[in-house]
PDB file of N, CA and C in Angstrom:
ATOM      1  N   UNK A   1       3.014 114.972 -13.896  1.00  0.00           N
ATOM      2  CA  UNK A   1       2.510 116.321 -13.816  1.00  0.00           C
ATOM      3  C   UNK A   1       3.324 117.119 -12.806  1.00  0.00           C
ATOM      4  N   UNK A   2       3.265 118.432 -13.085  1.00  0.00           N
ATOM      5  CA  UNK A   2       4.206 119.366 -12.370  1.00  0.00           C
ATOM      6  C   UNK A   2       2.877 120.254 -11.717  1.00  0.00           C
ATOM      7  N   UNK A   3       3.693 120.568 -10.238  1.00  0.00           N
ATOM      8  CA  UNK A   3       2.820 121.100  -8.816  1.00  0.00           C
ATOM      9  C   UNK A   3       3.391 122.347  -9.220  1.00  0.00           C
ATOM     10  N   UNK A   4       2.571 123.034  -8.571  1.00  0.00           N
ATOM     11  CA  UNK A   4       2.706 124.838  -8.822  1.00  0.00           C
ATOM     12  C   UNK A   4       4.117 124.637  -8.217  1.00  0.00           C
ATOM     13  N   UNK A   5       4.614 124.422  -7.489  1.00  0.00           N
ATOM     14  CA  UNK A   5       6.154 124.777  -6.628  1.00  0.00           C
ATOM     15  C   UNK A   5       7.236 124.416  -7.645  1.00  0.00           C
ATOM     16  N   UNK A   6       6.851 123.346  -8.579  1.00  0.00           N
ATOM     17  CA  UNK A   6       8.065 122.658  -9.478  1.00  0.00           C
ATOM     18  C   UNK A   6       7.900 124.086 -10.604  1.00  0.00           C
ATOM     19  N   UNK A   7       6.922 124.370 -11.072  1.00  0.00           N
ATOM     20  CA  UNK A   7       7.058 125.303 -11.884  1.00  0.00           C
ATOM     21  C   UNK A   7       7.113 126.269 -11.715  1.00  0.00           C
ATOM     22  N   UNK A   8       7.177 126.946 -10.790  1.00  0.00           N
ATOM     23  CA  UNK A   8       7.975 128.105 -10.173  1.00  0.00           C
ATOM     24  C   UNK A   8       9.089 128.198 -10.137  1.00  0.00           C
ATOM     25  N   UNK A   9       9.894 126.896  -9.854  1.00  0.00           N
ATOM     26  CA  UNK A   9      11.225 126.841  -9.228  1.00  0.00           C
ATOM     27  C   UNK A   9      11.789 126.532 -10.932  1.00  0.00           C
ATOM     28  N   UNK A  10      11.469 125.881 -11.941  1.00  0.00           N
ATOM     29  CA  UNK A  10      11.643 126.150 -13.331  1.00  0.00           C
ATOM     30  C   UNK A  10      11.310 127.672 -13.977  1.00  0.00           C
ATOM     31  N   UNK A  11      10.899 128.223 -13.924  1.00  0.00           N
ATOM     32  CA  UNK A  11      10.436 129.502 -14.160  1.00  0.00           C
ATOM     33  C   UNK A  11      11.624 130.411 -14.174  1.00  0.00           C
ATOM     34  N   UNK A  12      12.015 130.416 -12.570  1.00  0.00           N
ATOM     35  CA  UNK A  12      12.657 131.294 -11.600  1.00  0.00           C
ATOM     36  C   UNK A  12      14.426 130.797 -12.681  1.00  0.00           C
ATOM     37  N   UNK A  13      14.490 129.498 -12.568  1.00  0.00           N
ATOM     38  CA  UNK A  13      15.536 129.080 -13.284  1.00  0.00           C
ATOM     39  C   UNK A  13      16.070 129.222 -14.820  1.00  0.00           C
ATOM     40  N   UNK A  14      15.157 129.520 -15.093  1.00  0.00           N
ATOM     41  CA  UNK A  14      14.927 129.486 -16.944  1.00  0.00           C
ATOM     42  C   UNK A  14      15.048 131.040 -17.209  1.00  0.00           C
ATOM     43  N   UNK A  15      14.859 132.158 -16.152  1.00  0.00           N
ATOM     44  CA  UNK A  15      14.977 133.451 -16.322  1.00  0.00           C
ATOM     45  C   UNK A  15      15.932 133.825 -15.702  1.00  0.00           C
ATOM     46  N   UNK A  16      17.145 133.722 -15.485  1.00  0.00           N
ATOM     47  CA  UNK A  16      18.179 133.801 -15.334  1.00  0.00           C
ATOM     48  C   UNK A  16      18.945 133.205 -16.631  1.00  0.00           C
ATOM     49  N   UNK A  17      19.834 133.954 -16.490  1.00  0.00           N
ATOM     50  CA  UNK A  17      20.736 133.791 -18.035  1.00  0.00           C
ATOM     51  C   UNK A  17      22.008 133.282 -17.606  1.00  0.00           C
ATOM     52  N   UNK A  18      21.867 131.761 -17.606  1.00  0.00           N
ATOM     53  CA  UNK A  18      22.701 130.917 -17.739  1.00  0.00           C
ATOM     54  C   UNK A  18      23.067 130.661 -18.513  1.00  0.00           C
ATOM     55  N   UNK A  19      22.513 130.851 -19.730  1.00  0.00           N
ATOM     56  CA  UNK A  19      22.715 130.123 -20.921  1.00  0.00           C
ATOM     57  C   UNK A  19      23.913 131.167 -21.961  1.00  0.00           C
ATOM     58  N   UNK A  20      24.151 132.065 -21.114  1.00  0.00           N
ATOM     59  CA  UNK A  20      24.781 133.730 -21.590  1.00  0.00           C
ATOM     60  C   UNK A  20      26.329 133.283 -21.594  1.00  0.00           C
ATOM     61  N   UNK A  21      26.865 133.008 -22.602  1.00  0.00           N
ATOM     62  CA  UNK A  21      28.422 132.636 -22.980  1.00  0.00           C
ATOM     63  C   UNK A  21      29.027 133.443 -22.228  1.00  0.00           C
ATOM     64  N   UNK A  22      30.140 132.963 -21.858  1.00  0.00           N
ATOM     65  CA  UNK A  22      30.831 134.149 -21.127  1.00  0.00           C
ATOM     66  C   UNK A  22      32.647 134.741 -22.078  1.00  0.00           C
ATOM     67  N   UNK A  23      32.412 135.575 -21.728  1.00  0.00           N
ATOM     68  CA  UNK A  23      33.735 135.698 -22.552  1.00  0.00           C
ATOM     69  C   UNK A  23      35.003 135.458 -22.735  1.00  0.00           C
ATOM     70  N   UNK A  24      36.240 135.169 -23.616  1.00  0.00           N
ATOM     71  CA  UNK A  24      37.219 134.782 -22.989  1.00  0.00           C
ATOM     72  C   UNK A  24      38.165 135.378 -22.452  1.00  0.00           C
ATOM     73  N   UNK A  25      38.335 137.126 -22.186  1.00  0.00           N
ATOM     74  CA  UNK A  25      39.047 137.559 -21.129  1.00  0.00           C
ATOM     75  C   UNK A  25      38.073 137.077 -19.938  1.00  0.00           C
ATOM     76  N   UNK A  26      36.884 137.074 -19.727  1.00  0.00           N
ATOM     77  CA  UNK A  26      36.745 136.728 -18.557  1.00  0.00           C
ATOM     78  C   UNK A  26      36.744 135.559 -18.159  1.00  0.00           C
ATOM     79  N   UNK A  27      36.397 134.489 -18.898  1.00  0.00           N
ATOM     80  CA  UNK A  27      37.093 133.280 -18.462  1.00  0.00           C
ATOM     81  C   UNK A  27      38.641 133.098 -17.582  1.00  0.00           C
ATOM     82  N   UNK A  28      39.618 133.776 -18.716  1.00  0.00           N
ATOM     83  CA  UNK A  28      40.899 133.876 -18.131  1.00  0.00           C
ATOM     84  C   UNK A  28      41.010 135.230 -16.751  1.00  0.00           C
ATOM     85  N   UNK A  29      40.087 135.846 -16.553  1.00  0.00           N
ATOM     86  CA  UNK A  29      40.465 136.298 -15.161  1.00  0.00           C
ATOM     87  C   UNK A  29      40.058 135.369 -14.062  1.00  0.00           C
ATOM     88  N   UNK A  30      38.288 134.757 -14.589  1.00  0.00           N
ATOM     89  CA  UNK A  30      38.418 133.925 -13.369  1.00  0.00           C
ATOM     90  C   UNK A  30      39.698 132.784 -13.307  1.00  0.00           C
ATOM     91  N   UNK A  31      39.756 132.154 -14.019  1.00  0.00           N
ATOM     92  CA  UNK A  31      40.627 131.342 -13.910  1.00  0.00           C
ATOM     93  C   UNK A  31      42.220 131.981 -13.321  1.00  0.00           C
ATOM     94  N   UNK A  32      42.523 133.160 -13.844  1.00  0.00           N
ATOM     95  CA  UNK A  32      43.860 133.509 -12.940  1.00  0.00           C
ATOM     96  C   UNK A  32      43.433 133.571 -11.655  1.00  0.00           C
ATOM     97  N   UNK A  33      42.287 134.177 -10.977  1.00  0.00           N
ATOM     98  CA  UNK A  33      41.882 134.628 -10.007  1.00  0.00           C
ATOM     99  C   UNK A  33      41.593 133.199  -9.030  1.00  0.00           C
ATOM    100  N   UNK A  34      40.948 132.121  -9.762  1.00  0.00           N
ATOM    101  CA  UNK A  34      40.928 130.486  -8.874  1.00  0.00           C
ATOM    102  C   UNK A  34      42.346 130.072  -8.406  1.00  0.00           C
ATOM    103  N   UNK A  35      43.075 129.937  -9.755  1.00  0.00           N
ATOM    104  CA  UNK A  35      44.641 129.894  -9.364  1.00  0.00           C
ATOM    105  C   UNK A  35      45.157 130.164  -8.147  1.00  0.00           C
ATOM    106  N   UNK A  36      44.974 131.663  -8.183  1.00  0.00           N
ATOM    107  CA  UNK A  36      46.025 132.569  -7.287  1.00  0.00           C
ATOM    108  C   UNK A  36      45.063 131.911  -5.623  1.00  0.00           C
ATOM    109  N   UNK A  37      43.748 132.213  -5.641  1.00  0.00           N
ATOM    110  CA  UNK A  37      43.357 131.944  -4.756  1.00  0.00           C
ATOM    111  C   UNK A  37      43.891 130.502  -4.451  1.00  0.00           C
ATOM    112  N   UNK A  38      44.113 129.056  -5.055  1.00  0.00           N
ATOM    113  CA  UNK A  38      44.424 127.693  -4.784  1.00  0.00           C
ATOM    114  C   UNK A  38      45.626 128.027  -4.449  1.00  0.00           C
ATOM    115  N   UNK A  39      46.613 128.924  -5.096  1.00  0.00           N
ATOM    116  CA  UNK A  39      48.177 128.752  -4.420  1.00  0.00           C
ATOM    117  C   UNK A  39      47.998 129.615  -2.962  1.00  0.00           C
ATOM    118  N   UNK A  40      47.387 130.515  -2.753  1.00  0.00           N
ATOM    119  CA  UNK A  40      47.416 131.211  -1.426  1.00  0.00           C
ATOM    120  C   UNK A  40      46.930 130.209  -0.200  1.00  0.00           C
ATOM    121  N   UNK A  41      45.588 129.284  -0.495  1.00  0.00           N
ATOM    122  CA  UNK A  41      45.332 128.769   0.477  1.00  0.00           C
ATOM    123  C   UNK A  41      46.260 127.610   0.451  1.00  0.00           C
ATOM    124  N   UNK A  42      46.982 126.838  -0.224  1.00  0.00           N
ATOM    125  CA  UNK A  42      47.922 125.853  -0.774  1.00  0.00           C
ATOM    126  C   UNK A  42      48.699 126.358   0.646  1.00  0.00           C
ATOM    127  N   UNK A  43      49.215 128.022   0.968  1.00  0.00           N
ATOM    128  CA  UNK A  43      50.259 128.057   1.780  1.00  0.00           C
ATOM    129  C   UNK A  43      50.099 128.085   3.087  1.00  0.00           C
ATOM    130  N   UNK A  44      48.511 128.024   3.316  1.00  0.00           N
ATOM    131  CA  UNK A  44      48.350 128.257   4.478  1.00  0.00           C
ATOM    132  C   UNK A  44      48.906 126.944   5.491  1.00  0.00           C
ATOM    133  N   UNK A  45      48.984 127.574   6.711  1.00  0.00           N
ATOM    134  CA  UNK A  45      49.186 125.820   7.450  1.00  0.00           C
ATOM    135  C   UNK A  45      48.072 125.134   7.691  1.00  0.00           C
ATOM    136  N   UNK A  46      46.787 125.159   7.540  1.00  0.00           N
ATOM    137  CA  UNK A  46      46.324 124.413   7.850  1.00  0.00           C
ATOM    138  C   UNK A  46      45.021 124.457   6.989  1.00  0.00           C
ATOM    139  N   UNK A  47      45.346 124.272   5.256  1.00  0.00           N
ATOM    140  CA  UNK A  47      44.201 124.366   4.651  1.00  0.00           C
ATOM    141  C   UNK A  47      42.913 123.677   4.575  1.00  0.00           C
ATOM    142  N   UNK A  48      41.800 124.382   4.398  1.00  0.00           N
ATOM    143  CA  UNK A  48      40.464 123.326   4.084  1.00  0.00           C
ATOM    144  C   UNK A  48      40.716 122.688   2.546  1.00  0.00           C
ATOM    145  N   UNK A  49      40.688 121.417   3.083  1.00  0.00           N
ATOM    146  CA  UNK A  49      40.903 120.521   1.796  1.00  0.00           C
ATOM    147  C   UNK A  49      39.945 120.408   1.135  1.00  0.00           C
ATOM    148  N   UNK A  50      38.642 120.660   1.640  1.00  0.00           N
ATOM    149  CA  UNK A  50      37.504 120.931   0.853  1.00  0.00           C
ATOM    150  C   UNK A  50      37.315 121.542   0.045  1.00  0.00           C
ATOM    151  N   UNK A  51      37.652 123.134   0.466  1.00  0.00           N
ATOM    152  CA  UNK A  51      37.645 124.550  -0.342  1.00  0.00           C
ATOM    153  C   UNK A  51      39.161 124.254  -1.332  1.00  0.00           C
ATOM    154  N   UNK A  52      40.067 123.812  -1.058  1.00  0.00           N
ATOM    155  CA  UNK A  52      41.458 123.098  -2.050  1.00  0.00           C
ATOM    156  C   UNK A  52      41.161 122.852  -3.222  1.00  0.00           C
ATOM    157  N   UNK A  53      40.131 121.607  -2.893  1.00  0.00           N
ATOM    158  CA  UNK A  53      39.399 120.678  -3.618  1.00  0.00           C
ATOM    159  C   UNK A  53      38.514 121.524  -4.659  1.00  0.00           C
ATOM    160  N   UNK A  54      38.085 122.129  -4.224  1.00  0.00           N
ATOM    161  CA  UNK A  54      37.001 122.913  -5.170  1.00  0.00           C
ATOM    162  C   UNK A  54      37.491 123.995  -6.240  1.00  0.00           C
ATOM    163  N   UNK A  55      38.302 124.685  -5.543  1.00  0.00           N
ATOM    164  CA  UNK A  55      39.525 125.880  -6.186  1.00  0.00           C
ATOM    165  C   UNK A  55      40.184 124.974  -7.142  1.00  0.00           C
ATOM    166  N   UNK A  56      40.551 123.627  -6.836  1.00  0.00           N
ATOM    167  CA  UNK A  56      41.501 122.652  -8.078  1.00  0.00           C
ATOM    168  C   UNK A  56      40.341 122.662  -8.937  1.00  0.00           C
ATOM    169  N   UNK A  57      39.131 121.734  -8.821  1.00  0.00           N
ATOM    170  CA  UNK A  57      38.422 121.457 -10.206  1.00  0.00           C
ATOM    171  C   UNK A  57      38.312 122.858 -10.591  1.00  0.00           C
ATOM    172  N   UNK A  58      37.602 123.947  -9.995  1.00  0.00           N
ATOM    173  CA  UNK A  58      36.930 125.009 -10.838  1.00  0.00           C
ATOM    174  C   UNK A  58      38.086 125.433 -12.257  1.00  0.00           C
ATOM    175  N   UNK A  59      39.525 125.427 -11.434  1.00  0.00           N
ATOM    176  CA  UNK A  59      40.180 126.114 -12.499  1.00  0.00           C
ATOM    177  C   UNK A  59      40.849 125.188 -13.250  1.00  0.00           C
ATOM    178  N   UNK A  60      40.838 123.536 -12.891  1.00  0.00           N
ATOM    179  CA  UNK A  60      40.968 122.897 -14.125  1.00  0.00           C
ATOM    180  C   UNK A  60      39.419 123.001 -14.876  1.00  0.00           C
ATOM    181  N   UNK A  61      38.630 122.991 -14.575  1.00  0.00           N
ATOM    182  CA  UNK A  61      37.338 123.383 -15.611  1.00  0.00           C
ATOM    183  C   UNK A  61      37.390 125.016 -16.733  1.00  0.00           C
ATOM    184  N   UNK A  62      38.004 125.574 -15.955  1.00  0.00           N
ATOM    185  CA  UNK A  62      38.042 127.292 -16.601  1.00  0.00           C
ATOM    186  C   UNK A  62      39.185 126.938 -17.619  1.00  0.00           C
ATOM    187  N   UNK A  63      40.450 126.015 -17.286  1.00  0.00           N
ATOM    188  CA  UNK A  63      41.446 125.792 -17.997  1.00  0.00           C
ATOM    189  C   UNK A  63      41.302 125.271 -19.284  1.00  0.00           C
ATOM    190  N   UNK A  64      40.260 124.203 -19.053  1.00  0.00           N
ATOM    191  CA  UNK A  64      40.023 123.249 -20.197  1.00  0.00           C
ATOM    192  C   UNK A  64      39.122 124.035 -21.186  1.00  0.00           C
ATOM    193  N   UNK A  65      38.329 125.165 -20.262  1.00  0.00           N
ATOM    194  CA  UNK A  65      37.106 125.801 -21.779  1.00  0.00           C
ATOM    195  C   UNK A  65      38.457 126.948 -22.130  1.00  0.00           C
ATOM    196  N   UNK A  66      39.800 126.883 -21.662  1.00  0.00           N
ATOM    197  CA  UNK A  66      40.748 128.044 -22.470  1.00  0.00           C
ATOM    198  C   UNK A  66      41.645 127.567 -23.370  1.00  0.00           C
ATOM    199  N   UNK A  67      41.170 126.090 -23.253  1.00  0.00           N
ATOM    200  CA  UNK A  67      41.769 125.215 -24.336  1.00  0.00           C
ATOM    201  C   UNK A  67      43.185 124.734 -23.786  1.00  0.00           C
ATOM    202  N   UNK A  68      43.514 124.800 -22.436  1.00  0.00           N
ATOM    203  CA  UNK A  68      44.857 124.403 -21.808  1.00  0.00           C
ATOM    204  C   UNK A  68      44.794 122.845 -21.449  1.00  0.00           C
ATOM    205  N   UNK A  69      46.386 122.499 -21.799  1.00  0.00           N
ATOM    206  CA  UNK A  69      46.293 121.190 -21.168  1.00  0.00           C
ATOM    207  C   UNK A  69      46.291 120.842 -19.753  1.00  0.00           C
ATOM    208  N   UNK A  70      45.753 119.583 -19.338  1.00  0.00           N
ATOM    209  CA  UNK A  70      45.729 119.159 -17.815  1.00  0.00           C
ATOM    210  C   UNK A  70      47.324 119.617 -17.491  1.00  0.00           C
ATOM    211  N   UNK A  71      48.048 119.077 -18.044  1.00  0.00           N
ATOM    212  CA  UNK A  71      49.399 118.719 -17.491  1.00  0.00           C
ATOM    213  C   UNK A  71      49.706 120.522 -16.938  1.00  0.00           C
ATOM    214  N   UNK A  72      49.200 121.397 -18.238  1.00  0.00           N
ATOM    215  CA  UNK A  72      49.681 122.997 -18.088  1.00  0.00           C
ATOM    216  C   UNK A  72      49.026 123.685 -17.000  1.00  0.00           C
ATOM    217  N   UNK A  73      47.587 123.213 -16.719  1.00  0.00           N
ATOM    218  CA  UNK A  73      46.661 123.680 -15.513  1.00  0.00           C
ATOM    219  C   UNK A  73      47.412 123.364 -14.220  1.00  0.00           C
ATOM    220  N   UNK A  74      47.911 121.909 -14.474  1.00  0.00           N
ATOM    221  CA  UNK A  74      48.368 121.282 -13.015  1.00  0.00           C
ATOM    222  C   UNK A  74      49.614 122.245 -12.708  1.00  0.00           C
ATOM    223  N   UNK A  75      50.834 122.152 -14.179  1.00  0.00           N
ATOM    224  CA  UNK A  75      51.548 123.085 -13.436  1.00  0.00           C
ATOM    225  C   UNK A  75      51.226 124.169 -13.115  1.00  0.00           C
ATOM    226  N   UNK A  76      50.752 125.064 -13.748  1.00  0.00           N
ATOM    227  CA  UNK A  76      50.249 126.748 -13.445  1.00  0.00           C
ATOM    228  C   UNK A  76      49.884 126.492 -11.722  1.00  0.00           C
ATOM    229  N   UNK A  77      49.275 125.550 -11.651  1.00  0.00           N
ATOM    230  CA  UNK A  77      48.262 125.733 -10.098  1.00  0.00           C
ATOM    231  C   UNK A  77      49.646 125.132  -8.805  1.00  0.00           C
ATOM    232  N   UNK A  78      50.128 124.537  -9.393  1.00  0.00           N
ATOM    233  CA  UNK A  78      51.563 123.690  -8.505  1.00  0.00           C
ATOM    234  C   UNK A  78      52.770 125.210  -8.370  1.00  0.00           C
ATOM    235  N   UNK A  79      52.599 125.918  -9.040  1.00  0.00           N
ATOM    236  CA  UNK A  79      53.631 126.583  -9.583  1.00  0.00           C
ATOM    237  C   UNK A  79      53.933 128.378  -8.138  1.00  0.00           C
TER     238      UNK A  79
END
């Protein structure tokens, strides 16, 4: 059984439109936009490998729903 707090917090979640496709110019801006951001902090001297880390998957994830290969993501983001 679900406590008033669990179904609130489902509620709150289920009315938000996640479920709302997103489009594919905008796919490809975020994804240019993760990029550019991974090569900028890439130059810094002393990057958070954390935030690195995160900027790599997001835009191999944006890459793969644009139908790009790993190998093409890796270079684009190396590049």
């Amino acid at each position: 059984m679900m406590d008033d707090t669990t179904r609130e917090m489902l509620a709150h979640y289920n009315a938000r439109s996640y479920a709302k496709p997103r489009s594919m110019p905008e796919v490809t801006a975020r994804y240019n936009l993760k990029r550019q951001q991974y090569q900028d902090l890439r130059k810094m001297d002393a990057p958070n490998h954390e935030q690195l880390s995160m900027l790599y998957a997001e835009a191999k994830v944006l890459g793969w729903v644009l139908g790009k290969e790993e190998k093409t993501v890796i270079r684009e983001l190396n590049s």
